[in-house]
N, C-alpha and C. Protein backbone atom coordinates (compact mmCIF):
# COMPACT_ATOMS: atom_id res chain seq x y z
N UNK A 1 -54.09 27.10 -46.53
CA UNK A 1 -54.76 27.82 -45.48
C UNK A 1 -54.85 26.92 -44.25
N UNK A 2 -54.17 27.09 -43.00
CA UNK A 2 -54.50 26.34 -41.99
C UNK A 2 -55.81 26.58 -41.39
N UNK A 3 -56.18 25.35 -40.69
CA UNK A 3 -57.28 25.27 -40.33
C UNK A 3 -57.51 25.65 -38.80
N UNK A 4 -58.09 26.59 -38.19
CA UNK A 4 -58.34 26.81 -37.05
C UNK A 4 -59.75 26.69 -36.48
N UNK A 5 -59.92 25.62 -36.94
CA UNK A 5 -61.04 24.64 -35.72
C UNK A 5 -60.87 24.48 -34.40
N UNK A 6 -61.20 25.14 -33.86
CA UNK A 6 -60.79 24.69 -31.98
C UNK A 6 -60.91 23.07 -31.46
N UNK A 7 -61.97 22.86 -32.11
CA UNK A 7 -62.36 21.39 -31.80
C UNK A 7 -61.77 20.11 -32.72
N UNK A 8 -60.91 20.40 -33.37
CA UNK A 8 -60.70 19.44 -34.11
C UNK A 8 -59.49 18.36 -33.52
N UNK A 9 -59.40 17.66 -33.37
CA UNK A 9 -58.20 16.86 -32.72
C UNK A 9 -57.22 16.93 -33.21
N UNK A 10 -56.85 16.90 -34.43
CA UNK A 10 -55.59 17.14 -35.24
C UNK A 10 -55.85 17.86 -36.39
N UNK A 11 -54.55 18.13 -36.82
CA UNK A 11 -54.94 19.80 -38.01
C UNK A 11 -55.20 18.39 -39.15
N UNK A 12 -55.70 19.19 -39.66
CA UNK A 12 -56.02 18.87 -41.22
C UNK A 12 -54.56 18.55 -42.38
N UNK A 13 -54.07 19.48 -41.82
CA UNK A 13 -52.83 19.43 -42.57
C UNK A 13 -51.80 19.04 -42.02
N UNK A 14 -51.66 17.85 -40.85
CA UNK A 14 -50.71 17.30 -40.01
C UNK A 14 -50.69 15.54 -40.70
N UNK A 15 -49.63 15.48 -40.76
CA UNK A 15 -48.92 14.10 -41.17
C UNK A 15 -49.19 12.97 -40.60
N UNK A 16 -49.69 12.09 -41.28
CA UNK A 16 -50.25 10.59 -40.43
C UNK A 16 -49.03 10.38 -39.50
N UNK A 17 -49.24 10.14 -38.23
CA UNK A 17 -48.41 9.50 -37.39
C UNK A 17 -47.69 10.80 -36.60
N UNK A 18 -48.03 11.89 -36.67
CA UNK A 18 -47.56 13.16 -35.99
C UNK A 18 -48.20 13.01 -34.42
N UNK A 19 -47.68 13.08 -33.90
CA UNK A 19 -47.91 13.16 -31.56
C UNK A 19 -48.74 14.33 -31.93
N UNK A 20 -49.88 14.15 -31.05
CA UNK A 20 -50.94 15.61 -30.53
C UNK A 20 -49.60 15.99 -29.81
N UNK A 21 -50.52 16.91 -29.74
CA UNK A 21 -49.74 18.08 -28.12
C UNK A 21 -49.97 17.53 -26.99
N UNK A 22 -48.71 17.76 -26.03
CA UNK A 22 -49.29 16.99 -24.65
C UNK A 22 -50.20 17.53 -23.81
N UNK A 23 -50.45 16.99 -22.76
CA UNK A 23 -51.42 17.53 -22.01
C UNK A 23 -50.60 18.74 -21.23
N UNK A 24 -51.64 19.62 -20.84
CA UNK A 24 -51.06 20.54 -19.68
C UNK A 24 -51.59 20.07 -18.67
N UNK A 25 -50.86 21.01 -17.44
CA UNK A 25 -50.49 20.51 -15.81
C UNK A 25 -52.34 20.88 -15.51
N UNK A 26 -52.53 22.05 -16.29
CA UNK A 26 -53.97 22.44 -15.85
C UNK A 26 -55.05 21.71 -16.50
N UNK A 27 -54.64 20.86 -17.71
CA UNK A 27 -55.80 19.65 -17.49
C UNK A 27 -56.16 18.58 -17.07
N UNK A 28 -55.23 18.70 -16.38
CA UNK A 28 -54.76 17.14 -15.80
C UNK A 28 -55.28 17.41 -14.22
N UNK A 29 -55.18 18.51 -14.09
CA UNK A 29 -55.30 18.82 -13.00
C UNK A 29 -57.49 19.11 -12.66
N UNK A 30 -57.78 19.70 -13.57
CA UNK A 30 -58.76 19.73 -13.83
C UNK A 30 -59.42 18.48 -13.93
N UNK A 31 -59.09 17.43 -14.78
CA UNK A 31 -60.06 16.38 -14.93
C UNK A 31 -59.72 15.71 -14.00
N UNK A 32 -58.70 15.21 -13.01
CA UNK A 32 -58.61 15.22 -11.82
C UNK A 32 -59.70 15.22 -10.58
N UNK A 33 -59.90 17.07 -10.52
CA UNK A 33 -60.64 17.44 -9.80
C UNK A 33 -61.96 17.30 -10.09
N UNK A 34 -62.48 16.71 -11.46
CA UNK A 34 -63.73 16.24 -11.56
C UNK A 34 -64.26 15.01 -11.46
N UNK A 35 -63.23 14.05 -11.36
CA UNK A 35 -62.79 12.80 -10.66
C UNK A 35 -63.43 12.49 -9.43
N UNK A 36 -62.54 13.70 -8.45
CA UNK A 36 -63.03 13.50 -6.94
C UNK A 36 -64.16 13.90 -6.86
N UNK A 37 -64.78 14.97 -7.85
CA UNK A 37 -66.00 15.35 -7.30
C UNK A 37 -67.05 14.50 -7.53
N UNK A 38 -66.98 13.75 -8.75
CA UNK A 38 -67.97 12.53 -8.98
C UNK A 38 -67.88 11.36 -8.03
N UNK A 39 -66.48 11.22 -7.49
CA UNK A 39 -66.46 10.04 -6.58
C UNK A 39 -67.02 10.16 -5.09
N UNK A 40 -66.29 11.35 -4.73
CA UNK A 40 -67.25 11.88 -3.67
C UNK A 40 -68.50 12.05 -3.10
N UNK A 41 -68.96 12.74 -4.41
CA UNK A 41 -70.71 12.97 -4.27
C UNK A 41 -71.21 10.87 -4.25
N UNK A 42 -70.71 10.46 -5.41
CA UNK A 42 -70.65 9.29 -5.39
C UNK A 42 -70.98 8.27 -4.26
N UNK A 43 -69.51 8.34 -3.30
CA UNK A 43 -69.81 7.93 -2.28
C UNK A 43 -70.73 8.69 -1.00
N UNK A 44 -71.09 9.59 -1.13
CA UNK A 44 -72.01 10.80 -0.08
C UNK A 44 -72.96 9.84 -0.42
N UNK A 45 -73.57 9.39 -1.49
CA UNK A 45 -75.05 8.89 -1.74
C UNK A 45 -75.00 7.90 -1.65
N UNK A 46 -74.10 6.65 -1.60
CA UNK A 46 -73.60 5.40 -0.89
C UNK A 46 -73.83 5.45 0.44
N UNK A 47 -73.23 6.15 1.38
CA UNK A 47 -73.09 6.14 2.59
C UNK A 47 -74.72 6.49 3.01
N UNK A 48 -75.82 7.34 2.27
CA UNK A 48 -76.40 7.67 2.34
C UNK A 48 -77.63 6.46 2.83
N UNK A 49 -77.72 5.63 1.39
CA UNK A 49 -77.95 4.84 1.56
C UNK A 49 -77.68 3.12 2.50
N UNK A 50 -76.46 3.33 2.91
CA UNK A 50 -76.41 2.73 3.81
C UNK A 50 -75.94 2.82 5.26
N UNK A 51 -76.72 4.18 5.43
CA UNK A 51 -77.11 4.61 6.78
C UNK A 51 -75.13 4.39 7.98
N UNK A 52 -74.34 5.47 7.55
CA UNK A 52 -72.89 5.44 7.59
C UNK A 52 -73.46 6.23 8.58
N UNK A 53 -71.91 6.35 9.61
CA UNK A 53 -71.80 7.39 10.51
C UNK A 53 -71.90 9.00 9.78
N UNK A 54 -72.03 10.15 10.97
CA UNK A 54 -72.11 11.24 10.11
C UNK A 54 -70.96 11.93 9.55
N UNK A 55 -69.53 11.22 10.23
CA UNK A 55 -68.34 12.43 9.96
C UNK A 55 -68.57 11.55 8.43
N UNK A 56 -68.98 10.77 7.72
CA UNK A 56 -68.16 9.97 6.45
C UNK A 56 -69.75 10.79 5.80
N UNK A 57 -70.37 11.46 6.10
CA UNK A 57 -70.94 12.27 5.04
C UNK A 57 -70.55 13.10 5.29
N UNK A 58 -69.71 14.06 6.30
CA UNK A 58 -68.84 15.11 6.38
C UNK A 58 -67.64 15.24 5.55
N UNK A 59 -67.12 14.05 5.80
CA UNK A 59 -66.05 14.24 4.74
C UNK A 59 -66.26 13.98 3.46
N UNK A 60 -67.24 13.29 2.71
CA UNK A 60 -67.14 13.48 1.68
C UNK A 60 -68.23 14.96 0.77
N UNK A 61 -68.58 15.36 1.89
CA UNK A 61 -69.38 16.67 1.27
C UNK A 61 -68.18 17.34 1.32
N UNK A 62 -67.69 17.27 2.35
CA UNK A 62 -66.46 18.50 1.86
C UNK A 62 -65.42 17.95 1.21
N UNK A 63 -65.11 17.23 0.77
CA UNK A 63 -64.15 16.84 -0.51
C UNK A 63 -65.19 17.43 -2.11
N UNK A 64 -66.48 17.41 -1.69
CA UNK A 64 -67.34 17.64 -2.89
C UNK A 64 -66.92 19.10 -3.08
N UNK A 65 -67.45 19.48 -1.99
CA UNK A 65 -67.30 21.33 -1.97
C UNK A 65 -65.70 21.97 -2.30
N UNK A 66 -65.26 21.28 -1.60
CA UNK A 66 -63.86 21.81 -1.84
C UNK A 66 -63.43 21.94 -3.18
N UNK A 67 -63.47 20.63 -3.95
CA UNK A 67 -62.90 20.16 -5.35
C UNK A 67 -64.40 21.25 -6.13
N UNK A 68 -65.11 21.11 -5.66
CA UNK A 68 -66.05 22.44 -6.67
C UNK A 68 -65.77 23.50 -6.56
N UNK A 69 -65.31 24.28 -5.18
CA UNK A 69 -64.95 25.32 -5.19
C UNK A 69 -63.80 25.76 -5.82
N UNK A 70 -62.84 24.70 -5.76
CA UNK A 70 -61.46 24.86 -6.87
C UNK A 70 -61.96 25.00 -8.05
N UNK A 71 -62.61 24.34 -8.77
CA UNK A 71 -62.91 24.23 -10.40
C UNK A 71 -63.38 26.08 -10.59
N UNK A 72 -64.77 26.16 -9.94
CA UNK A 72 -65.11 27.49 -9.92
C UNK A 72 -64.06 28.72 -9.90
N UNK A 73 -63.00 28.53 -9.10
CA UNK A 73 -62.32 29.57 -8.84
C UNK A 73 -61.34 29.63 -10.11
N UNK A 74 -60.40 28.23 -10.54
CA UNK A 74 -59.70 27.97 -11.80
C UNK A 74 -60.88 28.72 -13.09
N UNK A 75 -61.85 28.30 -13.30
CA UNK A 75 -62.75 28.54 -14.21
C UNK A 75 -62.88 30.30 -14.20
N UNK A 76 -63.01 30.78 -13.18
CA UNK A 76 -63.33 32.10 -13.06
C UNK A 76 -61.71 32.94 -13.69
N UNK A 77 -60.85 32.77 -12.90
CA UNK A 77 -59.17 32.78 -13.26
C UNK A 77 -58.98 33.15 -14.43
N UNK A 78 -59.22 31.75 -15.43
CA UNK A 78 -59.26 30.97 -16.66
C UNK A 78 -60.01 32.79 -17.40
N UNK A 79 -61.59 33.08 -16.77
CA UNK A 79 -61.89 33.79 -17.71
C UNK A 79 -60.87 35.42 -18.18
N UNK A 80 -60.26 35.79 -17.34
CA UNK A 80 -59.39 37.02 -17.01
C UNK A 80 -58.59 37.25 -18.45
């Protein structure tokens, strides 16, 4: 009986030394975009703290927003 665990990393019934599956373009792409958004916000609260000009909290709010608004929209997509 194969095992259909969603979460499991490798089947149960797969051979020591068998390759996972590779990644797809859309997770890569995804963890990516959660990348920038942590680095971003990241640096927004850096700059914050050390009292930066205003375009460098401009740009990194909107690198925040942007890369969130992508995830949201992929995520929404994703549900269809």
């Amino acid at each position: 009986m194969p095992n259909n665990d969603p979460y499991r990393l490798t089947g149960a019934d797969a051979a020591p030394g068998t390759p996972s599956p590779a990644l797809t373009r859309g997770e890569i792409a995804r963890s990516l975009l959660w990348i920038l958004v942590v680095i971003s916000a990241v640096a927004n609260m850096a700059a914050s703290y050390g009292d930066a000009n205003t375009w460098v909290h401009l740009a990194c709010g909107a690198v925040t927003v942007l890369c969130g608004g992508i995830l949201v929209v992929r995520n929404l997509r994703g549900r269809r």
